[in-house]
N, C-alpha and C. Protein backbone atom coordinates (compact mmCIF):
# COMPACT_ATOMS: atom_id res chain seq x y z
N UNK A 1 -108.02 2.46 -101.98
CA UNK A 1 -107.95 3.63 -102.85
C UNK A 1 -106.91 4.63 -102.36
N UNK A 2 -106.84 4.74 -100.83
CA UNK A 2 -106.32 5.75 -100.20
C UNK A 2 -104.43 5.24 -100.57
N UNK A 3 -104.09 4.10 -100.69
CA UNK A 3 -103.26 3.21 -101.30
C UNK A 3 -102.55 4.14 -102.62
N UNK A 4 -103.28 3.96 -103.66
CA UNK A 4 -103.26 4.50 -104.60
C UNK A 4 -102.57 5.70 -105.35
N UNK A 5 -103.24 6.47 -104.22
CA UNK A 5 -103.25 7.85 -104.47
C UNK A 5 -102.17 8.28 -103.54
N UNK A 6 -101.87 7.22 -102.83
CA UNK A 6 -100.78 7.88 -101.77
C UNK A 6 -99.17 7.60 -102.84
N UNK A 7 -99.39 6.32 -103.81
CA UNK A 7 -98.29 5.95 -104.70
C UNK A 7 -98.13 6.96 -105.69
N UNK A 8 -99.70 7.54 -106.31
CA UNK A 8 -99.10 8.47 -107.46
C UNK A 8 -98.57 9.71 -106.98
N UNK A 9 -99.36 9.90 -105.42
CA UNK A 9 -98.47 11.39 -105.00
C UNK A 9 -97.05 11.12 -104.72
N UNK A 10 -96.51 9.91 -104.06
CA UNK A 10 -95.32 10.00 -103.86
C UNK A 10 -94.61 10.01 -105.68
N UNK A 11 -94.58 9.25 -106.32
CA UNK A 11 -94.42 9.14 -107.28
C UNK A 11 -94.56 10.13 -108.19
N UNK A 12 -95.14 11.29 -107.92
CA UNK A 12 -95.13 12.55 -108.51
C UNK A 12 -94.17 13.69 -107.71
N UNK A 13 -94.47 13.21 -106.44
CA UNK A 13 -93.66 14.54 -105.93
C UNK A 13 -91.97 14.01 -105.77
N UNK A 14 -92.14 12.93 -105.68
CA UNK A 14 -90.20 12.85 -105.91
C UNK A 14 -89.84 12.51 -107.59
N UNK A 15 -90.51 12.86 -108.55
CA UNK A 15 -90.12 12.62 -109.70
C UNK A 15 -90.00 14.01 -110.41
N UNK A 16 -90.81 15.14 -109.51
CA UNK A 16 -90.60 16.18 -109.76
C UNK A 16 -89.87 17.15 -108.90
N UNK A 17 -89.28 16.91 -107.89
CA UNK A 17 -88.28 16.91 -106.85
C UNK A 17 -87.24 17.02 -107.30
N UNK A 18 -86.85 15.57 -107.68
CA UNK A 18 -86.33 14.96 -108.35
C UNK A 18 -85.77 15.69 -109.72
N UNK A 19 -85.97 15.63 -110.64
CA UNK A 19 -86.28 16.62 -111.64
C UNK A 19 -85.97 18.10 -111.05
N UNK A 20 -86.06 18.99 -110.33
CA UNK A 20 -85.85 20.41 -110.02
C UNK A 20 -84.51 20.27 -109.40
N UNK A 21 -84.21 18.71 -108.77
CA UNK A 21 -82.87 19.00 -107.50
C UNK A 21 -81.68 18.94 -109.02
N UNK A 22 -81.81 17.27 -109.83
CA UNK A 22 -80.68 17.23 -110.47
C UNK A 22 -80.65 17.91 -111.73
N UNK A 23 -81.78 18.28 -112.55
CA UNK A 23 -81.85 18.60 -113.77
C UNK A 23 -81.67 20.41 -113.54
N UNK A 24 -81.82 20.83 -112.33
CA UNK A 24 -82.43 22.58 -112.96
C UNK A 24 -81.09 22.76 -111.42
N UNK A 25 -81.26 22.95 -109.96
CA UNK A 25 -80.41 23.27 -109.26
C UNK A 25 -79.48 22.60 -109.05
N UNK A 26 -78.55 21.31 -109.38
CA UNK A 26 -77.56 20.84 -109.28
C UNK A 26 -76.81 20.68 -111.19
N UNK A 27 -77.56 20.91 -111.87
CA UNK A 27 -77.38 21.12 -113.23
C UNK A 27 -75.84 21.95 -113.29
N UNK A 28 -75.69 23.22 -113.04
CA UNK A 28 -74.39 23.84 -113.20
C UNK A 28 -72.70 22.79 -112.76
N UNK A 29 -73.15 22.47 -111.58
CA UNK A 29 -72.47 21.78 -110.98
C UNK A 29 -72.16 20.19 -111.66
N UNK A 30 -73.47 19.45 -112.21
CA UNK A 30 -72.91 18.52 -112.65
C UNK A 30 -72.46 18.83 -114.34
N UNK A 31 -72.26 19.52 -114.78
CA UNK A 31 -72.23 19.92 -116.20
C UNK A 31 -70.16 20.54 -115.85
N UNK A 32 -70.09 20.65 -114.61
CA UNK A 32 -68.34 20.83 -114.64
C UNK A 32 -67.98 19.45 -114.57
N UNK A 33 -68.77 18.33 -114.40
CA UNK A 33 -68.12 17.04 -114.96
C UNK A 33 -68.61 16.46 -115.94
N UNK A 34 -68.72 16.24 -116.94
CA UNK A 34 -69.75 16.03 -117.82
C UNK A 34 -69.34 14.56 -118.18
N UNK A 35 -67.86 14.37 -117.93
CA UNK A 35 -67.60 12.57 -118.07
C UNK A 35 -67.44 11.76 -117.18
N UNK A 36 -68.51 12.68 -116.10
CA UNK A 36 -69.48 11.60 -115.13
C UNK A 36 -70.58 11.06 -115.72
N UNK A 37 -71.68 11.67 -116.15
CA UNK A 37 -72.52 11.43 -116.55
C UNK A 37 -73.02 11.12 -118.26
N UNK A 38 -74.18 10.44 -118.66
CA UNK A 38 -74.56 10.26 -119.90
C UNK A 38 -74.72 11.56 -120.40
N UNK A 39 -74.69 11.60 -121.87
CA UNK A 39 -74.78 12.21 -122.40
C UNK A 39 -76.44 12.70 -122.26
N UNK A 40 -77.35 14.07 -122.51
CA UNK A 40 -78.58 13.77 -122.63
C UNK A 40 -79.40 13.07 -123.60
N UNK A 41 -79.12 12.48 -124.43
CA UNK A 41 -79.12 12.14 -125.57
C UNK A 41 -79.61 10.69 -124.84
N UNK A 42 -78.66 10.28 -124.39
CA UNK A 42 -78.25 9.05 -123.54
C UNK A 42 -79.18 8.80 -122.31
N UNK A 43 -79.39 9.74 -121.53
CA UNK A 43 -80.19 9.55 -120.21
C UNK A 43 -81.79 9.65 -120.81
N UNK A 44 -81.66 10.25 -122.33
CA UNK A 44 -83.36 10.43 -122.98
C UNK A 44 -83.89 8.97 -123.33
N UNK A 45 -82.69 8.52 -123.51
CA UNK A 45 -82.92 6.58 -123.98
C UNK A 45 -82.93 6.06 -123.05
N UNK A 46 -82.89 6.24 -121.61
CA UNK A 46 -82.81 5.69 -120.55
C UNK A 46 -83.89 6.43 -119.75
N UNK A 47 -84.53 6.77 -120.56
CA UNK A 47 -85.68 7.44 -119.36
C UNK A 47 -86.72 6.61 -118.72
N UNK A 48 -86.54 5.62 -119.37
CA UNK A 48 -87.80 4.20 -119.09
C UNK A 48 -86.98 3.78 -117.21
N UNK A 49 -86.09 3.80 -117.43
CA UNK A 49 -85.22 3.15 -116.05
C UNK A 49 -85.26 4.20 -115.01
N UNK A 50 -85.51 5.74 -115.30
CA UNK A 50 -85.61 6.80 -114.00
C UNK A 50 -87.23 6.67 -113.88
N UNK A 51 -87.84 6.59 -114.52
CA UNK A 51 -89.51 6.35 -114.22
C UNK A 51 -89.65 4.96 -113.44
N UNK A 52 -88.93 3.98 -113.83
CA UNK A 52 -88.84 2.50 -113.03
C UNK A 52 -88.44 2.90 -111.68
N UNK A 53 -87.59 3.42 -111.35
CA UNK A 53 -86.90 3.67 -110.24
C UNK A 53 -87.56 4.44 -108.95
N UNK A 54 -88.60 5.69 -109.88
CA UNK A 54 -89.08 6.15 -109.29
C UNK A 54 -90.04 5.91 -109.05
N UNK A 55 -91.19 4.92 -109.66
CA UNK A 55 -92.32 4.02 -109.10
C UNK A 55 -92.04 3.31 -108.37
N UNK A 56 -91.08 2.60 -108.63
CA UNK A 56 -90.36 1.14 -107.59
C UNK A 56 -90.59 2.10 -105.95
N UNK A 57 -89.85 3.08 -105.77
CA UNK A 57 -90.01 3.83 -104.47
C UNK A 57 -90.88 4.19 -103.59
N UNK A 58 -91.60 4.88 -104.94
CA UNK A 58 -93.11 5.40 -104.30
C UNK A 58 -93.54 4.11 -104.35
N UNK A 59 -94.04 2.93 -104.85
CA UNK A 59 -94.80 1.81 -104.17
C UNK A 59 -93.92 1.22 -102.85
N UNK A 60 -93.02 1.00 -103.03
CA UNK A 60 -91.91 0.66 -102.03
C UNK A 60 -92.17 1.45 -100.54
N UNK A 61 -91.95 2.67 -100.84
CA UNK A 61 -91.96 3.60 -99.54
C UNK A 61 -93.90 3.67 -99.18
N UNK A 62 -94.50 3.42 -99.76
CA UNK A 62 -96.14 3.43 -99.40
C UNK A 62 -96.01 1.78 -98.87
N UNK A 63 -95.94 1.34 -99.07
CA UNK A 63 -95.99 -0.12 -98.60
C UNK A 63 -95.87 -0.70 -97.11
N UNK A 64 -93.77 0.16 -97.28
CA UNK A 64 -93.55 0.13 -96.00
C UNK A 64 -94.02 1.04 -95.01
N UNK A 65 -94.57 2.16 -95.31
CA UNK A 65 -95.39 2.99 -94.51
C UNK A 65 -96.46 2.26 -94.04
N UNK A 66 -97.33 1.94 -94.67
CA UNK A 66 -98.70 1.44 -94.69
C UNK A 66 -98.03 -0.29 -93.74
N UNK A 67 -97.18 -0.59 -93.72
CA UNK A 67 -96.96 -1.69 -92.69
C UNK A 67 -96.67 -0.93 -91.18
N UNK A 68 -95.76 -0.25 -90.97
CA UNK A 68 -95.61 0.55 -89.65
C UNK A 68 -96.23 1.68 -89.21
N UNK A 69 -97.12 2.60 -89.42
CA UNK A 69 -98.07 3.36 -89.57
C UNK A 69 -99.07 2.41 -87.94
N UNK A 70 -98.58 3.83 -87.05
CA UNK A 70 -99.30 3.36 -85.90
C UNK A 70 -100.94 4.59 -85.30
N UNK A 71 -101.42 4.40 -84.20
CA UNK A 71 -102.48 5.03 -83.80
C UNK A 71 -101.47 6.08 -83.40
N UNK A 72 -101.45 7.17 -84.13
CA UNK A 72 -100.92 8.04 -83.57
C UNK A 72 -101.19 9.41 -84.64
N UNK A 73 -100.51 10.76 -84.32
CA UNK A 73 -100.81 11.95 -85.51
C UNK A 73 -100.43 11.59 -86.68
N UNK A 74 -100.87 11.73 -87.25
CA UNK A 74 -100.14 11.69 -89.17
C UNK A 74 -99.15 12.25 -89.39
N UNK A 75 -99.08 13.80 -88.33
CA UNK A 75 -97.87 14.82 -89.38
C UNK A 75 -96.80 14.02 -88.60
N UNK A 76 -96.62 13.94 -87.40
CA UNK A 76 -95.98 12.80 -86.38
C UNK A 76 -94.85 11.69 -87.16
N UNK A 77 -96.11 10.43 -87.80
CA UNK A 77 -95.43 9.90 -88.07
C UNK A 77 -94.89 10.04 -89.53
N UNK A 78 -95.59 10.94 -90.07
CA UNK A 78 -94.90 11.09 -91.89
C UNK A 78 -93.35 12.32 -91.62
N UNK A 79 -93.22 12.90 -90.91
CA UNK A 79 -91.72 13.23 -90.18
C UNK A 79 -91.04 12.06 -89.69
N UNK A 80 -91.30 11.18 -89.05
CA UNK A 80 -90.47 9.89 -88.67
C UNK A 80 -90.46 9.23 -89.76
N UNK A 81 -91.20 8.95 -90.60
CA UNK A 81 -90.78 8.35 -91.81
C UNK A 81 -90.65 8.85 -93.06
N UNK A 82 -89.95 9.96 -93.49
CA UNK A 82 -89.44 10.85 -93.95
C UNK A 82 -87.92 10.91 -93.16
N UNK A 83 -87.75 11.08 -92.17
CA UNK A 83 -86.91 10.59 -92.06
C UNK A 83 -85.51 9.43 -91.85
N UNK A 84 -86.62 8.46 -91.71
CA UNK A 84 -85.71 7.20 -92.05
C UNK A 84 -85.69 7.17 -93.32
N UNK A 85 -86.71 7.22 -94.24
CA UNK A 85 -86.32 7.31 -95.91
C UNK A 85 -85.20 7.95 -96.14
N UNK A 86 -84.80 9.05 -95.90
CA UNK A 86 -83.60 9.74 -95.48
C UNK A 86 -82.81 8.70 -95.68
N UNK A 87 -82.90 8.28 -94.23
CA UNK A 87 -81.57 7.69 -94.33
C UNK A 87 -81.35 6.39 -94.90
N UNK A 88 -82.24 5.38 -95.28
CA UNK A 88 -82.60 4.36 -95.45
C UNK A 88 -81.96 4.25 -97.15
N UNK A 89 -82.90 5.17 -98.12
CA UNK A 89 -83.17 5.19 -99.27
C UNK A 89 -81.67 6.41 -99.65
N UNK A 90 -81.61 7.67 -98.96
CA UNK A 90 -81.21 8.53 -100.01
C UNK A 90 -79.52 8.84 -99.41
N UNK A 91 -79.32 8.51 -97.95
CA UNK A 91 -77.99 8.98 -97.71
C UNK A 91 -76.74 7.50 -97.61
N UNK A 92 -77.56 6.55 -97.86
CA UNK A 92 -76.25 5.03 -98.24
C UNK A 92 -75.99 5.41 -99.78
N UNK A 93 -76.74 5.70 -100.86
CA UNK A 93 -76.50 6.25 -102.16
C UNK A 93 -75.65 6.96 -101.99
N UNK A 94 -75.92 8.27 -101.92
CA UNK A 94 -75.23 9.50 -101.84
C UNK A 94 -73.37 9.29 -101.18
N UNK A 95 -73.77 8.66 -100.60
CA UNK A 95 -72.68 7.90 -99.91
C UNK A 95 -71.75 7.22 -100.91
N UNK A 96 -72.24 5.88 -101.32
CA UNK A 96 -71.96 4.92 -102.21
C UNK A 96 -71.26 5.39 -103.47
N UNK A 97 -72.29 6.79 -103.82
CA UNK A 97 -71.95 7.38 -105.25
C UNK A 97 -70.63 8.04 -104.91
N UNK A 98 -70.68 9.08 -103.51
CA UNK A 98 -69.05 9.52 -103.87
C UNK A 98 -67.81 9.11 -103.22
N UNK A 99 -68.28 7.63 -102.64
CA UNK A 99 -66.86 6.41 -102.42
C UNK A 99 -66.24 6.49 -104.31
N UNK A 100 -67.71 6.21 -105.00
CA UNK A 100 -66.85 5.35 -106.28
C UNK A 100 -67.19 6.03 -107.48
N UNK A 101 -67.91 7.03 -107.23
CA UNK A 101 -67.59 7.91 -108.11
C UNK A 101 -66.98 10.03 -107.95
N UNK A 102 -65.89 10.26 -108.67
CA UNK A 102 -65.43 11.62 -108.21
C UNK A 102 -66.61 12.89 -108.46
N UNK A 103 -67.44 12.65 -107.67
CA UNK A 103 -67.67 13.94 -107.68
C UNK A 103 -67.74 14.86 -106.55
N UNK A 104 -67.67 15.83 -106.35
CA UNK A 104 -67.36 16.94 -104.80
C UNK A 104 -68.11 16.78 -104.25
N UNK A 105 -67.30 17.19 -102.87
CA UNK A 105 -68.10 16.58 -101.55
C UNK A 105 -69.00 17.65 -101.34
N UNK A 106 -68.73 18.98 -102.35
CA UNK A 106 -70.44 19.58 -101.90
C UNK A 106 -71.43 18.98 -102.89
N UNK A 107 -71.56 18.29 -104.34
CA UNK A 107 -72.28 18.15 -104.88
C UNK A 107 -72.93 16.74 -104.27
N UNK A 108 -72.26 15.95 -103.27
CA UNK A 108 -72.87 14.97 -102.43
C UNK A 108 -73.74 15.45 -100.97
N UNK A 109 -73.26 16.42 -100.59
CA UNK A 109 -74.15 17.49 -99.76
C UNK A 109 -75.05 17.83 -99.69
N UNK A 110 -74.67 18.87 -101.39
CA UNK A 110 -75.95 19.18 -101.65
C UNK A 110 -77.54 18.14 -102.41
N UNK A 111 -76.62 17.01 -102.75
CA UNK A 111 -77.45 16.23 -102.91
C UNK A 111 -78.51 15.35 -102.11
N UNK A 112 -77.21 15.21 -100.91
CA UNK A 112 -77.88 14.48 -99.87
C UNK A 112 -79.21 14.98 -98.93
N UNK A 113 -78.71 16.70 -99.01
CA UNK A 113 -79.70 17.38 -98.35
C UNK A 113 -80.96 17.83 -99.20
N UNK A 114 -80.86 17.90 -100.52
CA UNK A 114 -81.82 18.35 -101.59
C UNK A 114 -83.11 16.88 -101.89
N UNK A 115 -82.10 16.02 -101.75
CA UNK A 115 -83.03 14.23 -101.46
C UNK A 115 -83.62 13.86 -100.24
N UNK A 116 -83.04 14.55 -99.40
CA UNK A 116 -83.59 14.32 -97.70
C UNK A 116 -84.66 15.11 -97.48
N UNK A 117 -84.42 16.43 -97.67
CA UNK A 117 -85.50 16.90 -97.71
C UNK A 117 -87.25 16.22 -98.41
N UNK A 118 -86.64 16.03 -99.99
CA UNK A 118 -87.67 15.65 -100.98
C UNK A 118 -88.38 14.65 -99.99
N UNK A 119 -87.24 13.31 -99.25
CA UNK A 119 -88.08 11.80 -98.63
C UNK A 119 -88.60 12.68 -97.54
N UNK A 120 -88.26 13.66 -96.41
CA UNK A 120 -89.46 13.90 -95.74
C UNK A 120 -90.60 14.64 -96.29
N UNK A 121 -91.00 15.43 -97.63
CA UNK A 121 -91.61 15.78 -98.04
C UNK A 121 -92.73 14.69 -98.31
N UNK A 122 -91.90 13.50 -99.26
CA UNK A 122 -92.51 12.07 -99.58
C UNK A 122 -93.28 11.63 -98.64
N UNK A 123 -92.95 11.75 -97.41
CA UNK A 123 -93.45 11.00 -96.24
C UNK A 123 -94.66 11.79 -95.22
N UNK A 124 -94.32 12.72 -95.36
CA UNK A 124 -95.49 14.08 -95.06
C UNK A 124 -96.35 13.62 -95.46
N UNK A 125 -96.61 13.45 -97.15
CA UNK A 125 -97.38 13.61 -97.96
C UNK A 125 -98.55 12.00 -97.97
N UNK A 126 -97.60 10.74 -97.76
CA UNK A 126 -97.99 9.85 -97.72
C UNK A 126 -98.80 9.61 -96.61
N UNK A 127 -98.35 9.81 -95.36
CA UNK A 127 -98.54 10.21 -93.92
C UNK A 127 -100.50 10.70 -93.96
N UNK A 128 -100.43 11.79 -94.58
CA UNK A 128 -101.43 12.94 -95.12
C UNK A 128 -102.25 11.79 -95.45
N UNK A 129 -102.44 11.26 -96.79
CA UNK A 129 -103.30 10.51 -97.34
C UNK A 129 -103.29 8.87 -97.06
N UNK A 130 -102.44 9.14 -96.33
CA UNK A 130 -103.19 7.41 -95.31
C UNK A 130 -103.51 7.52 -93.67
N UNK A 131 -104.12 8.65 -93.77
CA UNK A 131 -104.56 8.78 -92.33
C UNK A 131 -105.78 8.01 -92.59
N UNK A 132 -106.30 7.32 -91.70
CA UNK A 132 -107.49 6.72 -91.18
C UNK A 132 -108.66 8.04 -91.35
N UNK A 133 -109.67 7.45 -91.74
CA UNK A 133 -110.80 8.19 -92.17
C UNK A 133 -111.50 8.42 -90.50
N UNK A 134 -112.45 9.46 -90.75
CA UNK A 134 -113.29 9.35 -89.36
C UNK A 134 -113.90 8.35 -88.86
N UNK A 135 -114.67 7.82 -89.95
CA UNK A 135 -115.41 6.58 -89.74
C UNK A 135 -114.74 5.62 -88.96
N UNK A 136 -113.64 5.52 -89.54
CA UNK A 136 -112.81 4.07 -89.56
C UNK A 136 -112.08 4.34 -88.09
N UNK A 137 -111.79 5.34 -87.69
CA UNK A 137 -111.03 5.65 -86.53
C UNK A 137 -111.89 5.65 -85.15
């Protein structure tokens, strides 16, 4: 159960992360390129594929947590894995995106750091709700 609930929180908190970093505070910035991106019109027909993406993760990143997840503090290890998500998941992208695509090296910055943050948030959070119960410990 503890499973579960650790997928819909991740899955909520980087979809709404997510949502505040590119749609509301990086919004100005990507709107001075606008023939980077879909139209909204376009990304509204494609919304089935950012919800895919972002479940794929949160089960993805609970998974691999829940495999390396040792006897040790929770807040401990959801900072260590928060931060490899970091780097694992959000800064080879960020990367990738502005080899091959033009956009400024602060809007990859600020991206990289606005997503890094979110995966140690992700990982906090997961960390949190797969701690071992009293019983069980």
């Amino acid at each position: 159960m503890k499973t579960i609930g650790a997928i819909i929180a991740a899955f909520v908190l980087n979809f709404g992360g997510d949502y505040l970093l590119h749609a509301v505070l990086l919004k100005p910035a990507y709107d001075q390129t606008p023939q980077l991106f879909r139209s909204q019109a376009g990304m509204n027909s494609h919304f089935w594929a950012i919800v895919a993406g972002e479940l794929l993760f949160a089960i993805g990143a609970v998974l691999v947590y829940l495999r390396g997840v040792e006897k040790k503090p929770w807040a401990g290890q959801g900072l260590r894995f928060g931060i490899l998500l970091a780097i694992v998941a959000v800064a080879p992208g960020v990367f990738i995106t502005y080899a091959t695509s033009p956009i400024s090296h602060q809007v990859a910055l600020h991206w990289m750091l606005g997503d890094g943050i979110l995966a140690i948030i992700v990982g906090f959070a997961i960390a949190a709700i797969c701690q071992p119960s009293a019983q069980s410990a």
